[in-house]
N, C-alpha and C. Protein backbone atom coordinates (compact mmCIF):
# COMPACT_ATOMS: atom_id res chain seq x y z
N UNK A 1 30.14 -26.76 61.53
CA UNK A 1 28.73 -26.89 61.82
C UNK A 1 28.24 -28.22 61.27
N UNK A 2 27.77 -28.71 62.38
CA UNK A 2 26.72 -30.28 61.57
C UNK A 2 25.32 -30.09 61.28
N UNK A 3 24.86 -30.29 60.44
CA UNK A 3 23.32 -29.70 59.86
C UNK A 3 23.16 -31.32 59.25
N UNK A 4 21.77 -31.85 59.65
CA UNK A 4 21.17 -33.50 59.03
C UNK A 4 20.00 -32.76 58.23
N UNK A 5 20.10 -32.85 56.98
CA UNK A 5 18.99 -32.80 55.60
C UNK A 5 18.50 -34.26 55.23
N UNK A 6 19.31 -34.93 54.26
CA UNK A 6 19.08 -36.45 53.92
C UNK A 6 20.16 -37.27 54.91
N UNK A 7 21.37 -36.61 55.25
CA UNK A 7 21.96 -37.31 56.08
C UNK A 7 23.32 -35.89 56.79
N UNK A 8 23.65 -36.70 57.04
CA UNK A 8 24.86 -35.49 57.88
C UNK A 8 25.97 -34.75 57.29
N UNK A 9 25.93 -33.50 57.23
CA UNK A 9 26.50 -32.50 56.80
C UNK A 9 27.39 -31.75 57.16
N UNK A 10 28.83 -31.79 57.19
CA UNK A 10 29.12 -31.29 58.07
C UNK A 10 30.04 -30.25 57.02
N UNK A 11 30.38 -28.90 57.68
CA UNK A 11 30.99 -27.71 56.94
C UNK A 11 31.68 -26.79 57.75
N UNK A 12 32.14 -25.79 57.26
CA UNK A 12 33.14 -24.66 57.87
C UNK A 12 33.49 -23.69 57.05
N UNK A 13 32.84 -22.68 57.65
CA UNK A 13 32.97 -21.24 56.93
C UNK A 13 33.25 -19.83 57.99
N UNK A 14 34.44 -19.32 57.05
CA UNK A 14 34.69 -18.20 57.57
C UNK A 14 34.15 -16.80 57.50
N UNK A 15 32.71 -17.25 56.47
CA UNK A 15 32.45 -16.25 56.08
C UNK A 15 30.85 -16.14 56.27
N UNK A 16 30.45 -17.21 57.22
CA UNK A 16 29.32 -17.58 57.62
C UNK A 16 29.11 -18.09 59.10
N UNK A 17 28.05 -17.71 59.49
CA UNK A 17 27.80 -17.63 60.92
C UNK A 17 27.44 -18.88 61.08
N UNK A 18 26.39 -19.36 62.11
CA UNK A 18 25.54 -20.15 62.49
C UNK A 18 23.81 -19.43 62.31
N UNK A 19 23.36 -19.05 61.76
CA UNK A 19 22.63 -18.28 61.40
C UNK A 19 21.93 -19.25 60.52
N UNK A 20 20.35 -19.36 61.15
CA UNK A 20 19.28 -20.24 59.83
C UNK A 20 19.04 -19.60 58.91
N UNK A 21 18.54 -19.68 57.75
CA UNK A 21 17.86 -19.25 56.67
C UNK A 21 16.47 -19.89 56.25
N UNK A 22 15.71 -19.37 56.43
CA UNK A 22 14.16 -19.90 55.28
C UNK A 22 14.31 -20.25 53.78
N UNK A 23 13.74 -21.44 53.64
CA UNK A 23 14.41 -21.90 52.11
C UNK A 23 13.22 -22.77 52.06
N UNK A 24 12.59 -22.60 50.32
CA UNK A 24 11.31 -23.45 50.17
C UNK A 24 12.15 -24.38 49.13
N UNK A 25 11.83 -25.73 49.00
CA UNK A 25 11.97 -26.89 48.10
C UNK A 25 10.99 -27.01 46.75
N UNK A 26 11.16 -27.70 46.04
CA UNK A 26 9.81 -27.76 44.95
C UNK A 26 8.89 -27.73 45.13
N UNK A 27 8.18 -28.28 46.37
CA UNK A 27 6.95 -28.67 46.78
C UNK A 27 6.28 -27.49 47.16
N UNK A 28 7.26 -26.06 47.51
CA UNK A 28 6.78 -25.31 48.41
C UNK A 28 6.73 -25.31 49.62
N UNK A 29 7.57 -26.12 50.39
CA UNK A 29 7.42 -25.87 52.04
C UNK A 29 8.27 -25.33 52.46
N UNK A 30 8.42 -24.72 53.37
CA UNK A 30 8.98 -23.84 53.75
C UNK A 30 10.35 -24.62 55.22
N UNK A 31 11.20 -24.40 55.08
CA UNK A 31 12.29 -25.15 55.60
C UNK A 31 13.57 -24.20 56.09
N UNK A 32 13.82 -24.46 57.18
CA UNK A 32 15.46 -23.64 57.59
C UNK A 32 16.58 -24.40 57.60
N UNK A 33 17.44 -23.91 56.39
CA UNK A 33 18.95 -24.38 56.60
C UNK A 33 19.98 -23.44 57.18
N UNK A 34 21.10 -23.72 56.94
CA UNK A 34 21.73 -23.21 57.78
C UNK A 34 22.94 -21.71 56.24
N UNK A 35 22.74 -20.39 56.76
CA UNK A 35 23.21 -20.04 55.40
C UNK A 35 24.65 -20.25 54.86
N UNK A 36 25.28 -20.94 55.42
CA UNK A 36 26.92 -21.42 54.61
C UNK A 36 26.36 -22.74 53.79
N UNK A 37 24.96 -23.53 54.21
CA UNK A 37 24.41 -24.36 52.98
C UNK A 37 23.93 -23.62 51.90
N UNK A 38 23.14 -22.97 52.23
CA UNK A 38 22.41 -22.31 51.23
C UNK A 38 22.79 -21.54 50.15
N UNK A 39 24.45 -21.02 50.50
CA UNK A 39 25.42 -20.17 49.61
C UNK A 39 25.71 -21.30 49.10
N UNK A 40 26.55 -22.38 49.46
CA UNK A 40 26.88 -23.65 49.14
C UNK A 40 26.52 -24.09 47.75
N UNK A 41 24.70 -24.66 47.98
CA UNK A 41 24.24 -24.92 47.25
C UNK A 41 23.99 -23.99 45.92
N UNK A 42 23.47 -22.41 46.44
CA UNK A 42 23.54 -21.65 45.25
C UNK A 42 24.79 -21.46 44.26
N UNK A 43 26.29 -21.88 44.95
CA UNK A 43 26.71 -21.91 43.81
C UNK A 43 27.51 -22.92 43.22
N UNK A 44 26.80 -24.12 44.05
CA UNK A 44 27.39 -25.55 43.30
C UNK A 44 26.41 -25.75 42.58
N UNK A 45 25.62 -25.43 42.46
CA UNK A 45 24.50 -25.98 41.39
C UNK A 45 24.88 -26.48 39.65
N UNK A 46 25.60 -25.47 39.22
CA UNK A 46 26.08 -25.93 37.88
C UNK A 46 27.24 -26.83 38.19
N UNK A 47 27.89 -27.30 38.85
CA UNK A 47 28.72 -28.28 38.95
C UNK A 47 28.46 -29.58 39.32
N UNK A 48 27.19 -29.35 40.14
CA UNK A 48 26.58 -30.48 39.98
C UNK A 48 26.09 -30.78 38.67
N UNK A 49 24.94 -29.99 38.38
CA UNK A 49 24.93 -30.68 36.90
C UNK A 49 26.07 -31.12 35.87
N UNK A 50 27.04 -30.17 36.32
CA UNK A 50 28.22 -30.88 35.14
C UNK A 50 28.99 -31.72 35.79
N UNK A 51 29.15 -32.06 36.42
CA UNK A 51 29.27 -33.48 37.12
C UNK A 51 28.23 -34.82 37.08
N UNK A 52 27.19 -34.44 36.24
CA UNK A 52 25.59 -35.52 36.66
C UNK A 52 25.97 -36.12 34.69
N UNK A 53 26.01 -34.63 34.03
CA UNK A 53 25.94 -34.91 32.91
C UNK A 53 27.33 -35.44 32.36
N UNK A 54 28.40 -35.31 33.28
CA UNK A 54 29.95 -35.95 32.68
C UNK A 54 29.35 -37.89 33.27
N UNK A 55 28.94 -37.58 34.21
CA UNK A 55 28.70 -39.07 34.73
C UNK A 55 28.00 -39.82 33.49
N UNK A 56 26.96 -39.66 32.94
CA UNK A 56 26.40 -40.04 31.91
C UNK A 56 26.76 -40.35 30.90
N UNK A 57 27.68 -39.49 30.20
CA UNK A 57 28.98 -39.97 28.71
C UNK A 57 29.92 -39.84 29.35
N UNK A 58 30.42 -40.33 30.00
CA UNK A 58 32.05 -40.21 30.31
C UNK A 58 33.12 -41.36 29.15
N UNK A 59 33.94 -40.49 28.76
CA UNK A 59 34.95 -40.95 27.82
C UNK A 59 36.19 -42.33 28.67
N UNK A 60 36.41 -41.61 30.04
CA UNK A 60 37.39 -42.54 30.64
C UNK A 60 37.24 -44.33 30.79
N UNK A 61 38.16 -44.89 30.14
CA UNK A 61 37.97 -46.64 30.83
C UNK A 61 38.73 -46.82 31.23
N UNK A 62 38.60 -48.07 32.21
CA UNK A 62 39.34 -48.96 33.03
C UNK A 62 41.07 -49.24 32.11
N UNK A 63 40.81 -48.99 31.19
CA UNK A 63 41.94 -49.63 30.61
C UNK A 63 43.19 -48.69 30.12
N UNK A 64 42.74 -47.34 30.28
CA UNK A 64 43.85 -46.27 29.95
C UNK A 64 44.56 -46.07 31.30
N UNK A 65 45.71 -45.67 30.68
CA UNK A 65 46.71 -44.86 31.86
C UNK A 65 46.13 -43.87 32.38
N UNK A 66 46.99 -43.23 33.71
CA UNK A 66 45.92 -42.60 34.72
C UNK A 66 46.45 -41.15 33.94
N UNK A 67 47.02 -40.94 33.13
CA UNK A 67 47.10 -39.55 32.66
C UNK A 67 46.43 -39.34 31.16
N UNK A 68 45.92 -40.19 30.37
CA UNK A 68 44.93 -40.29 29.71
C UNK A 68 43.57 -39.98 30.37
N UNK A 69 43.62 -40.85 31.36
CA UNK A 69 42.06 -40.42 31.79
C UNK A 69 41.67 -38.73 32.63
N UNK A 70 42.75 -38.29 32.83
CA UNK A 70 43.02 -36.99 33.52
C UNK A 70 42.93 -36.25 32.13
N UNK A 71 43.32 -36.72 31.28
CA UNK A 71 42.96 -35.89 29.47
C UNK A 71 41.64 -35.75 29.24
N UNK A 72 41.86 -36.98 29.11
CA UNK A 72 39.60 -37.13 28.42
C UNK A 72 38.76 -36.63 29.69
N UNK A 73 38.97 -36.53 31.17
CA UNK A 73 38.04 -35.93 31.58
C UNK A 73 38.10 -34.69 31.66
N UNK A 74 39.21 -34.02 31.45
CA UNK A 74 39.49 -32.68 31.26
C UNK A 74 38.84 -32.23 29.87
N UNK A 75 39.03 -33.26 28.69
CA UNK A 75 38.36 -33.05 27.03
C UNK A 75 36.76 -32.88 27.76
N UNK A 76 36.53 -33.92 28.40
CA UNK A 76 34.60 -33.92 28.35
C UNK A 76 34.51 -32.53 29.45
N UNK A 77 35.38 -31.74 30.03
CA UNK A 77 34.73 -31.21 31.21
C UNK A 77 34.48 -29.33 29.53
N UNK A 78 35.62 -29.64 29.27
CA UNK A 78 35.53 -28.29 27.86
C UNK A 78 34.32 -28.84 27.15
N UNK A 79 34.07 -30.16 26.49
CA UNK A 79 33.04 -30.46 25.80
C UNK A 79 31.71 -29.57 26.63
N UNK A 80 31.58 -30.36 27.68
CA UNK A 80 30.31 -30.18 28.40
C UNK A 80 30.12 -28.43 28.79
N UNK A 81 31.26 -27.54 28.70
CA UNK A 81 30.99 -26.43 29.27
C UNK A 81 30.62 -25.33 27.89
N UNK A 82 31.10 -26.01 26.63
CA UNK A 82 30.69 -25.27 25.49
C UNK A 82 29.88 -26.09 24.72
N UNK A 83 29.45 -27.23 25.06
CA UNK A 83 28.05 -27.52 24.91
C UNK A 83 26.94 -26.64 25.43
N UNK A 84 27.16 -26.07 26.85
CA UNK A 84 26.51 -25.51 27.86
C UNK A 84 25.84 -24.06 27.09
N UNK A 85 27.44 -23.63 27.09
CA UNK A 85 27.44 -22.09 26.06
C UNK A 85 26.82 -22.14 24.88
N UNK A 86 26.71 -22.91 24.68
CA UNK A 86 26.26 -23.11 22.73
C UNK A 86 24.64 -23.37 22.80
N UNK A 87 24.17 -23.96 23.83
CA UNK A 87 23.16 -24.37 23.88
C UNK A 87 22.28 -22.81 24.40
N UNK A 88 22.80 -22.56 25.24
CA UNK A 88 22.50 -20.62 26.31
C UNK A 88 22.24 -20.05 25.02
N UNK A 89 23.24 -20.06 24.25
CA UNK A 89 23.01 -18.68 22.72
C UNK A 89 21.98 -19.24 21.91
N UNK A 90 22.27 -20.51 21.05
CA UNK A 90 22.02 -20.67 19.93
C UNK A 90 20.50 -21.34 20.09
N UNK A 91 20.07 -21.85 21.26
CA UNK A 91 18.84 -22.54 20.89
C UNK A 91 19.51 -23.91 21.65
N UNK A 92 18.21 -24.78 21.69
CA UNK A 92 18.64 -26.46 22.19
C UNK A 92 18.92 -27.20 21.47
N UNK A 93 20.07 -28.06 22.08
CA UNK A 93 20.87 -28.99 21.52
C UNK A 93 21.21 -29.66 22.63
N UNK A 94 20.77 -31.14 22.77
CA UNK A 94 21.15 -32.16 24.03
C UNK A 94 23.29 -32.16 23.95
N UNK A 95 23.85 -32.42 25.01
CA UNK A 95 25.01 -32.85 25.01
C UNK A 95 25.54 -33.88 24.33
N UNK A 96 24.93 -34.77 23.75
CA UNK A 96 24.79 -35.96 23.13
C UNK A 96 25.19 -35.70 21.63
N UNK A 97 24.57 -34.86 21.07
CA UNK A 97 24.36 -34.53 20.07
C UNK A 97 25.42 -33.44 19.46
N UNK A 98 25.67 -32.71 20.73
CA UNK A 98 26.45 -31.71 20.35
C UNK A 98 28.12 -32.21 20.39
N UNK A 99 28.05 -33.24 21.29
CA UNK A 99 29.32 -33.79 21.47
C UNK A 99 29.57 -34.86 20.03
N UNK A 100 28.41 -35.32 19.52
CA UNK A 100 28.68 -36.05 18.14
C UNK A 100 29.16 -34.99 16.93
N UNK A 101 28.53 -34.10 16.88
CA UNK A 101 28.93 -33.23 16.00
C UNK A 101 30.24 -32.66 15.97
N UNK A 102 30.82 -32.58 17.42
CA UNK A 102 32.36 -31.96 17.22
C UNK A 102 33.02 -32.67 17.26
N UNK A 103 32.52 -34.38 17.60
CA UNK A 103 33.55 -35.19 17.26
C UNK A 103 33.98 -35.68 15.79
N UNK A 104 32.84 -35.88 14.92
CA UNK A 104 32.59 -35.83 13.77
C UNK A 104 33.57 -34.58 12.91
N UNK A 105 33.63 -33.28 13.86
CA UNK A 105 34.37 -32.59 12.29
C UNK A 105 35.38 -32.79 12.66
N UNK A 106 36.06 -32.89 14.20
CA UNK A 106 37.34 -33.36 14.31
C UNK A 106 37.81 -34.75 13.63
N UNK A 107 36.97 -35.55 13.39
CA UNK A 107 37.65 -36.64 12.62
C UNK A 107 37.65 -36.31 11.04
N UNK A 108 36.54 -35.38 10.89
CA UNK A 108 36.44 -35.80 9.31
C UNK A 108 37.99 -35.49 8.76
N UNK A 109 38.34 -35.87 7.41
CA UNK A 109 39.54 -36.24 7.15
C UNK A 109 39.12 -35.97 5.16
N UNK A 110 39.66 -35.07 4.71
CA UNK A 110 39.69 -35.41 3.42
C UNK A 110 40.25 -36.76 2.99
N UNK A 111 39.64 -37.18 1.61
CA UNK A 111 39.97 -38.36 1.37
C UNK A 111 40.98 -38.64 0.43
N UNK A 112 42.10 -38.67 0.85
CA UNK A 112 43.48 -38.39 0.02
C UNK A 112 43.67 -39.72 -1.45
N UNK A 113 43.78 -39.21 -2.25
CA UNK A 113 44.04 -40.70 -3.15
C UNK A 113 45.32 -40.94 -3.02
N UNK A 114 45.58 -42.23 -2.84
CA UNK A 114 47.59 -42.46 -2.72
C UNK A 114 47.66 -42.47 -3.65
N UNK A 115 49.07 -42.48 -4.31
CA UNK A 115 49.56 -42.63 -5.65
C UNK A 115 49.97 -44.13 -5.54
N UNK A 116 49.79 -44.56 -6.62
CA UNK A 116 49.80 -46.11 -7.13
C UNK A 116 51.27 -46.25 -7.13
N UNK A 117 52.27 -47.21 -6.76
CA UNK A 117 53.09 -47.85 -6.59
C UNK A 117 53.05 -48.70 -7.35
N UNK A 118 54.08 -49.10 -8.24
CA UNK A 118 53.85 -50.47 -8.58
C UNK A 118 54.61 -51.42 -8.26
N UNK A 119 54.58 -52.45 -7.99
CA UNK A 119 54.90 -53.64 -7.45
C UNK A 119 56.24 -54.14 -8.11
N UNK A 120 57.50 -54.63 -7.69
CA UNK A 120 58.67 -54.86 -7.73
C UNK A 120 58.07 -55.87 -8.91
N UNK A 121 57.45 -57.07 -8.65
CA UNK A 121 56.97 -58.26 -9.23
C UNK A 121 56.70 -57.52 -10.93
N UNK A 122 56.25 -56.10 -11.01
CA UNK A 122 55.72 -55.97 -12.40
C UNK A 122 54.34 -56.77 -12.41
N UNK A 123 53.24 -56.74 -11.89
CA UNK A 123 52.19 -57.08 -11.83
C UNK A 123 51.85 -58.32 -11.90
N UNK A 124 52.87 -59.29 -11.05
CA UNK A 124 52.93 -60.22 -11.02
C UNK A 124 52.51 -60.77 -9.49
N UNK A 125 51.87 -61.67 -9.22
CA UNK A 125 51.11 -61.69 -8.40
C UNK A 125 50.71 -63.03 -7.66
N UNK A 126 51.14 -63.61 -6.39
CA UNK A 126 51.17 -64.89 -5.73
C UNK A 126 49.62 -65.72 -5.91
N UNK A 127 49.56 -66.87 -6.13
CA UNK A 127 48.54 -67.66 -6.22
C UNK A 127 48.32 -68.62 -5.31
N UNK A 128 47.51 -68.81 -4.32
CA UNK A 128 47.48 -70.20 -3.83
C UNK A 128 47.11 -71.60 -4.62
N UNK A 129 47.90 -72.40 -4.73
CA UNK A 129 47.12 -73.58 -5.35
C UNK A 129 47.13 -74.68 -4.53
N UNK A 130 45.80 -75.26 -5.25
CA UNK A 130 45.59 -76.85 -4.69
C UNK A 130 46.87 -77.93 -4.26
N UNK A 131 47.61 -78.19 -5.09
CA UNK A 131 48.27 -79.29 -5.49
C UNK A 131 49.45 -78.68 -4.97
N UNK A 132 50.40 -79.33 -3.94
CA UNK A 132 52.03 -78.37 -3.75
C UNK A 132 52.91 -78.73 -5.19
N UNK A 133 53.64 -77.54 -5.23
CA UNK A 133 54.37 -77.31 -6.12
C UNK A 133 55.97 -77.49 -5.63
N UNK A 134 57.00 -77.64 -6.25
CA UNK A 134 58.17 -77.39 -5.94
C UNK A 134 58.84 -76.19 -6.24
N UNK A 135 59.27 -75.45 -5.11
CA UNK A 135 59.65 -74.35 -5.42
C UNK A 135 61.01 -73.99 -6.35
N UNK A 136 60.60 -73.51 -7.40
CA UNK A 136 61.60 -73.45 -8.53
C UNK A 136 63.08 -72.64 -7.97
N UNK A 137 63.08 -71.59 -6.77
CA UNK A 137 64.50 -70.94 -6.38
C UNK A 137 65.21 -72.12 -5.64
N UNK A 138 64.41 -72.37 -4.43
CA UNK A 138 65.28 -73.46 -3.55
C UNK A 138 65.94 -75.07 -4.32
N UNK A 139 64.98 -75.09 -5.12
CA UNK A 139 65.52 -76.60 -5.97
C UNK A 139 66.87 -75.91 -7.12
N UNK A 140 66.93 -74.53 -7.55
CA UNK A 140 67.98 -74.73 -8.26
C UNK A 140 68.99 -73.76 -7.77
N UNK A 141 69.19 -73.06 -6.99
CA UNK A 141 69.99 -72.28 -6.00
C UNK A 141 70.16 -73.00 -5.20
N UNK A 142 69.51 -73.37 -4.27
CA UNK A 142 69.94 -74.22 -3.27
C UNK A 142 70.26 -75.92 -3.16
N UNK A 143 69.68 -76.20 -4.53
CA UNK A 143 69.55 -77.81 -4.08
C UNK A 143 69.19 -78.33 -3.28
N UNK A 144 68.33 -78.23 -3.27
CA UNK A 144 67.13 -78.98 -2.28
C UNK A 144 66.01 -78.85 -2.20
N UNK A 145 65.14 -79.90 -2.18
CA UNK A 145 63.95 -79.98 -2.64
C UNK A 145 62.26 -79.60 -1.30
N UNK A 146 61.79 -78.18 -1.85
CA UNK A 146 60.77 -77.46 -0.77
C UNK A 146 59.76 -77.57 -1.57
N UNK A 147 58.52 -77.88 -1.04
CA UNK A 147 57.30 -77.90 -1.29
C UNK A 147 56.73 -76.62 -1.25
N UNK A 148 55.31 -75.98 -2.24
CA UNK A 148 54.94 -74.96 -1.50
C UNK A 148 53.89 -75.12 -2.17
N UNK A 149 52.78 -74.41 -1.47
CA UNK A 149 51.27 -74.24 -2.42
C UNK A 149 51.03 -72.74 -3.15
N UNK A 150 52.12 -71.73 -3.31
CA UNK A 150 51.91 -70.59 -3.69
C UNK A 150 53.14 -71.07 -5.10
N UNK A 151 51.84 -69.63 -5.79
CA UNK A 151 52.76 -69.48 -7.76
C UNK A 151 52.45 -68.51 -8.26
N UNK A 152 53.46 -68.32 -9.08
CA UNK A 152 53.24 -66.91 -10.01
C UNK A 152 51.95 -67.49 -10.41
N UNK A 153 50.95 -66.00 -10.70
CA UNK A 153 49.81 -66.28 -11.52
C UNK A 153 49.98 -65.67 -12.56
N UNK A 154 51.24 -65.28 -13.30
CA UNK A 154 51.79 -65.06 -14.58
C UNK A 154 52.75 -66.05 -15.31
N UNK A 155 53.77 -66.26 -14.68
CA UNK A 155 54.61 -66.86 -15.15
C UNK A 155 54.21 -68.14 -15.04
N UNK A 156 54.80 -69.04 -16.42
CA UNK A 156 54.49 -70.69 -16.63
C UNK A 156 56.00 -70.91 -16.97
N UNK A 157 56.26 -72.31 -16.95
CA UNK A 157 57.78 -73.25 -17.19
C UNK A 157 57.09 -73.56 -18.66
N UNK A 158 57.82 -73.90 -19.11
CA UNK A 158 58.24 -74.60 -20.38
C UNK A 158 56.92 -75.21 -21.18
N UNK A 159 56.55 -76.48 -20.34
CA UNK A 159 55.61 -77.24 -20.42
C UNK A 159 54.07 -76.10 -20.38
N UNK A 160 54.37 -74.89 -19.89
CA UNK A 160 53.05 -73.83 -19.84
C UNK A 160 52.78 -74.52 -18.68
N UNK A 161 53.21 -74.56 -17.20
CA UNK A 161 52.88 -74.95 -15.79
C UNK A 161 52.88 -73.75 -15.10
N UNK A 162 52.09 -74.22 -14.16
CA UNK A 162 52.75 -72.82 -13.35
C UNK A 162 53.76 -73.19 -12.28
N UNK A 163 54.63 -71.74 -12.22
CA UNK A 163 55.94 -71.99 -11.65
C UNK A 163 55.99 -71.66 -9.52
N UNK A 164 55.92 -72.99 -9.24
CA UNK A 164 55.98 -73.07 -7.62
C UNK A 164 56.94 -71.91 -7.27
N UNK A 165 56.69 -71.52 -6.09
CA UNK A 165 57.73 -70.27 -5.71
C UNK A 165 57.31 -69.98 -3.58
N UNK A 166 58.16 -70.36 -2.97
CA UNK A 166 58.05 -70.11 -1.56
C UNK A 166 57.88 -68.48 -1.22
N UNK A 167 56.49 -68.43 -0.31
CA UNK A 167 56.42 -66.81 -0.19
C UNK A 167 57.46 -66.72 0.93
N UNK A 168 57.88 -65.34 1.22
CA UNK A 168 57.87 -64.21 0.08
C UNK A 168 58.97 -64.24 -0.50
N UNK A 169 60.02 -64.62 0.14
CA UNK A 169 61.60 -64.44 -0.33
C UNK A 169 61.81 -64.68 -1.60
N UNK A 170 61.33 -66.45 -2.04
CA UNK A 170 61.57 -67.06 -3.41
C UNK A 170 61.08 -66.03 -4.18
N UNK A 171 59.54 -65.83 -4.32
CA UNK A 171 59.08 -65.14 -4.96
C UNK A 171 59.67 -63.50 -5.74
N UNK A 172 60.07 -63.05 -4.40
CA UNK A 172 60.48 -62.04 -5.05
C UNK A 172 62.04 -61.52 -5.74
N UNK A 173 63.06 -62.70 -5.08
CA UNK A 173 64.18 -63.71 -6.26
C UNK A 173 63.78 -63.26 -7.39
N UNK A 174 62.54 -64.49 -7.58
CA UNK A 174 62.43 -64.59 -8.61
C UNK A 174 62.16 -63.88 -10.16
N UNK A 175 61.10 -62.74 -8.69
CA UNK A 175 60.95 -61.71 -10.05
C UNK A 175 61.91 -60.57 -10.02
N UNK A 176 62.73 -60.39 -9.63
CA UNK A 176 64.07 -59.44 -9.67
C UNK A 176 64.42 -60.00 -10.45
N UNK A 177 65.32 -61.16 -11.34
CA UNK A 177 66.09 -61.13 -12.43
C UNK A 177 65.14 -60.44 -13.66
C-alpha cells in the first residue's frame, strides 16, 4: 500500500487490510490513515525515541573498528533502555545524567598504593648539567673519549666533581659495582 503523509509511504501487511482509520494529531484534527500505519506507529513509538535519544549521545566514532562500534551501540542501546526503566520507577533523571553516573562507578577504581621499589642506583639519581662532561665508563672501559651533559647527583671524583656518566647504560655500569 502507498499512503503520502509528509511524503511517500509505502508498506505491506499481512495482517492488515486496506482499511482507513480516523486518527487526530496534536492539534486535534481529525485525519484518516491507513490501519497497518497506525499499528505501525503505535508500536514504533518507543524506538523512535530510543533511536532520537541514542542519536544525541552516541558513543560510536569514525575512528573505531566496525565491531567496536557494533559494541558501544549495543552498550548505549542497554544504557538508554535502563535509563528508561530507572527513570519509569524511581522518579526523573535525564539520560545524560544517568549515563554519567554509571559511567562514573564503573570507572571508579580504589586507589591502590604501589609498594616502593628501590632503585638499582641506591638513590642515586641522573642530573642534567650545563657544561658536557666526559663520561667516566666509556673513557676508561672503552678508551675513548664521549661527551655527555648527564651526572650522578651523588657521586663526586676525587677533586669533589661531579662524575659525567652517558644515560642510561654508563650510568647504570656505574652504579652496579
Amino acid at each position: 500500500m502507498k499512503w503520502r503523509d509528509k511524503r511517500n509511504v509505502l508498506s505491506i501487511s499481512t495482517a492488515h487490510g486496506p482499511d482507513m482509520t480516523d486518527t487526530t494529531n496534536k492539534r486535534g484534527t481529525v485525519t484518516k490513515k491507513p490501519s497497518m500505519i497506525v499499528a505501525y506507529n503505535k508500536g514504533m513509538g518507543g524506538i523512535d525515541k530510543s533511536d532520537q535519544m541514542l542519536s544525541y549521545y552516541s558513543s560510536p566514532r569514525k575512528s573505531l573498528r566496525w565491531n567496536m562500534k557494533i559494541f558501544f551501540h549495543l552498550m548505549d542501546i542497554a544504557l538508554w533502555n535502563s535509563a528508561y526503566i530507572f527513570s519509569k520507577l524511581s522518579g526523573k533523571m535525564t539520560y545524560l545524567s544517568f549515563r554519567d553516573v554509571i559511567i562514573k562507578h564503573f570507572i571508579q577504581m580504589e586507589q591502590v598504593q604501589r609498594p616502593f621499589r628501590a632503585s638499582s642506583s641506591g638513590g642515586h639519581l641522573p642530573v642534567k648539567v650545563q657544561k658536557r662532561l666526559r663520561c667516566k665508563i666509556c673513557r676508561v672501559e672503552q678508551q675513548k673519549r664521549k661527551d655527555t651533559f648527564y651526572a650522578c647527583s651523588v657521586c663526586k671524583d676525587k677533586d669533589n666533581k661531579l662524575i659525567g656518566l652517558c644515560m642510561p647504560i654508563c650510568f647504570n655500569k656505574f652504579h652496579e659495582k
